[in-house]
Protein backbone atom coordinates (compact mmCIF):
# COMPACT_ATOMS: atom_id res chain seq x y z
CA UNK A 1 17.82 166.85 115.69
CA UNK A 2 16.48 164.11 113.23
CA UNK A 3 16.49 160.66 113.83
CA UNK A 4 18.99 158.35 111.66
CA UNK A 5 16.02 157.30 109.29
CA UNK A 6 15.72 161.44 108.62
CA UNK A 7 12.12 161.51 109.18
CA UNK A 8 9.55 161.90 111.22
CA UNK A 9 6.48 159.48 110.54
CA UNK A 10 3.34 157.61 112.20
CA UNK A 11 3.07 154.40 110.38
CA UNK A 12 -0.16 152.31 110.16
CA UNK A 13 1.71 149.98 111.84
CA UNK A 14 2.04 152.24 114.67
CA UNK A 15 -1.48 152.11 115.35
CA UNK A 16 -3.60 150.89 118.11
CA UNK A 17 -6.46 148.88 116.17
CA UNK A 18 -6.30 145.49 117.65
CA UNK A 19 -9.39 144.50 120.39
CA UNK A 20 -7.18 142.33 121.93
CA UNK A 21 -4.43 144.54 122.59
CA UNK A 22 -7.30 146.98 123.69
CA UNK A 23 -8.12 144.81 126.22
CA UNK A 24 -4.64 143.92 127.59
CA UNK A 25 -3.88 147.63 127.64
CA UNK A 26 -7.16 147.90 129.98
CA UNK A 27 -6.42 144.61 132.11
CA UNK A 28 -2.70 145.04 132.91
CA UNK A 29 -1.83 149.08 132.12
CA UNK A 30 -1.27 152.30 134.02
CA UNK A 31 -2.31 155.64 133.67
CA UNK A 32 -0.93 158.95 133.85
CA UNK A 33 -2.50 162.63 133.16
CA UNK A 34 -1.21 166.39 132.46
CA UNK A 35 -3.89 168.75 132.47
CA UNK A 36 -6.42 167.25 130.45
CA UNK A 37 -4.57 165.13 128.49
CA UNK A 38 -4.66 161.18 129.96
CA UNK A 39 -2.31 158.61 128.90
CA UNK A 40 -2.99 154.83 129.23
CA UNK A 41 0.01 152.68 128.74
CA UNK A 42 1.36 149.16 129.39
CA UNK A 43 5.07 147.68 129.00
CA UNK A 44 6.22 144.77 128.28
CA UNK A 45 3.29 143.30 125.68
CA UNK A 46 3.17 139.90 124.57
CA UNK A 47 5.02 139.62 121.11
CA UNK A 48 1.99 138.60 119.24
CA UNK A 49 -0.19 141.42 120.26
CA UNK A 50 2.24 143.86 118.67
CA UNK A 51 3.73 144.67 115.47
CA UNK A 52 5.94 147.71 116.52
CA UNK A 53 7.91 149.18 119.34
CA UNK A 54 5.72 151.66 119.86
CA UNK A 55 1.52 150.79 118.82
CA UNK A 56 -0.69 154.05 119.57
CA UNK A 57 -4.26 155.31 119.49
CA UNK A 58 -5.88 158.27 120.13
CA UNK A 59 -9.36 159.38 121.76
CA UNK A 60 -11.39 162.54 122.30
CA UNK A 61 -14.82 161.37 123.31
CA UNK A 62 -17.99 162.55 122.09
CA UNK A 63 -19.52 162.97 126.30
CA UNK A 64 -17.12 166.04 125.84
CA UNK A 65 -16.46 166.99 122.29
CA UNK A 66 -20.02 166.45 120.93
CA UNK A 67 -18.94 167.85 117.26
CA UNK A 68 -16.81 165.47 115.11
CA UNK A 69 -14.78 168.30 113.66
CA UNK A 70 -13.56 169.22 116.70
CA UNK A 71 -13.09 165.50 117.90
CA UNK A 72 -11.38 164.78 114.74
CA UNK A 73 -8.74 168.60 115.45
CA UNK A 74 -7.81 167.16 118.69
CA UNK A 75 -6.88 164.08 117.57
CA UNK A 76 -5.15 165.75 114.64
CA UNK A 77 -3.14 167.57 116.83
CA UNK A 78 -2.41 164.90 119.34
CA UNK A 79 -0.91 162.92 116.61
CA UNK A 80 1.07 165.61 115.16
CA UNK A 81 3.12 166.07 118.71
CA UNK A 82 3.48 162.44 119.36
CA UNK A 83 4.74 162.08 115.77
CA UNK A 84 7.33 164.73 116.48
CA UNK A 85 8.22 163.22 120.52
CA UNK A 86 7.94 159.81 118.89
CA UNK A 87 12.26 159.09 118.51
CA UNK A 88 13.25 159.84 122.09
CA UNK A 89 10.77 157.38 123.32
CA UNK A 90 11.81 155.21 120.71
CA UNK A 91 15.28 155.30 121.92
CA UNK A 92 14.41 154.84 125.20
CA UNK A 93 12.42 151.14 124.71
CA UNK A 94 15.12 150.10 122.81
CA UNK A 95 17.84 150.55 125.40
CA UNK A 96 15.18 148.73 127.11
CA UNK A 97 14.43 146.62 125.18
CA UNK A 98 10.66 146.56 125.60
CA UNK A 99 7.64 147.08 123.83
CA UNK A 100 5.16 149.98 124.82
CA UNK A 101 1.46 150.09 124.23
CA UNK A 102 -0.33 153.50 124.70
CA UNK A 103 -3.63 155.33 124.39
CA UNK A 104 -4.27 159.04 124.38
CA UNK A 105 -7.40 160.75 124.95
CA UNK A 106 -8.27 164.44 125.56
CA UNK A 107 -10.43 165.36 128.90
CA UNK A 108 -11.94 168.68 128.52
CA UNK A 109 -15.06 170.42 127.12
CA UNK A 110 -12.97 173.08 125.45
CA UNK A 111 -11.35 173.51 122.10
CA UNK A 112 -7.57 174.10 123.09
CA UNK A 113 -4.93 175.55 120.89
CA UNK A 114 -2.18 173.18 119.12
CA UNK A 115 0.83 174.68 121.75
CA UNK A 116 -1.86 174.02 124.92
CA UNK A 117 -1.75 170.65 123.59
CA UNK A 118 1.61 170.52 122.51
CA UNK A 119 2.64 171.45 126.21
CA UNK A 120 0.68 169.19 127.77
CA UNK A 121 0.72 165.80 125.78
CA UNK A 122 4.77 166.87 126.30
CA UNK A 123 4.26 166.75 129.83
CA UNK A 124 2.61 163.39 129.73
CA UNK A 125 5.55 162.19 127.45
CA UNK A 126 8.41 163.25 130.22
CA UNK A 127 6.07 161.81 132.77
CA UNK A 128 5.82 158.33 130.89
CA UNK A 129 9.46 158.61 129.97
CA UNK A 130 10.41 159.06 133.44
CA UNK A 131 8.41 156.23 134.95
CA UNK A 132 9.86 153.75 132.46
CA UNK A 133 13.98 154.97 133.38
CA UNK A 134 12.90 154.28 136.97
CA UNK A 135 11.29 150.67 136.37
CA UNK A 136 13.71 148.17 136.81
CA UNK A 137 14.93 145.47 134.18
């Protein structure tokens, strides 16, 4: 089903660039993992580190992926199911009402397939989603 807008997008205003939100993400956030796919997030951001519901960046480091193509195909793909998974979480920190910083990075030495990583960056997803219908208001 589409969302009411009709589309699907990642904005530039979607993404993680800021060093200060960086560093509130690594002060006050959690972390969850699915296989090798790890998800750092933190709720409830200060207004003025944000400029969007939902701000986003993604990582495959080079201690495990030493070749930038295949750095740059994970990250390709990453963005391509979070871009897809993007309107249910939307929905959900809206209801909310709450803002959601995240960060994404791959884990393993080996190239995996877009529906490996489709699977398992879904499974992180429904884990995240889950842990933010349990949090109280």
């Amino acid at each position: 089903m589409l969302p009411e807008t009709g589309r699907f997008t990642f904005r530039k205003k979607e993404r993680l660039c800021s060093k200060n939100t960086f560093s509130y993400l690594f002060e006050n956030g959690s972390s969850l993992r699915a296989g090798a796919i790890s998800i750092y997030y933190a709720l409830d951001v200060p207004a003025e580190l944000v400029r969007n519901q939902v701000m986003v960046a993604f990582a495959a480091p080079k201690r495990h992926l030493k070749e930038a193509v295949k750095r740059n195909y994970i990250k390709r793909r990453m963005r391509e199911v979070f871009r897809a998974q993007k309107p249910e979480l939307i929905r959900l920190l809206e209801e909310r009402n709450t803002c959601l910083v995240l960060l994404i990075t791959y884990n393993s030495r080996k190239l995996a397939p877009f529906s490996h990583i489709h699977n398992k960056l879904g499974q992180a997803l429904e884990k995240l989603t889950r842990r933010i219908e349990s949090r109280e208001n």
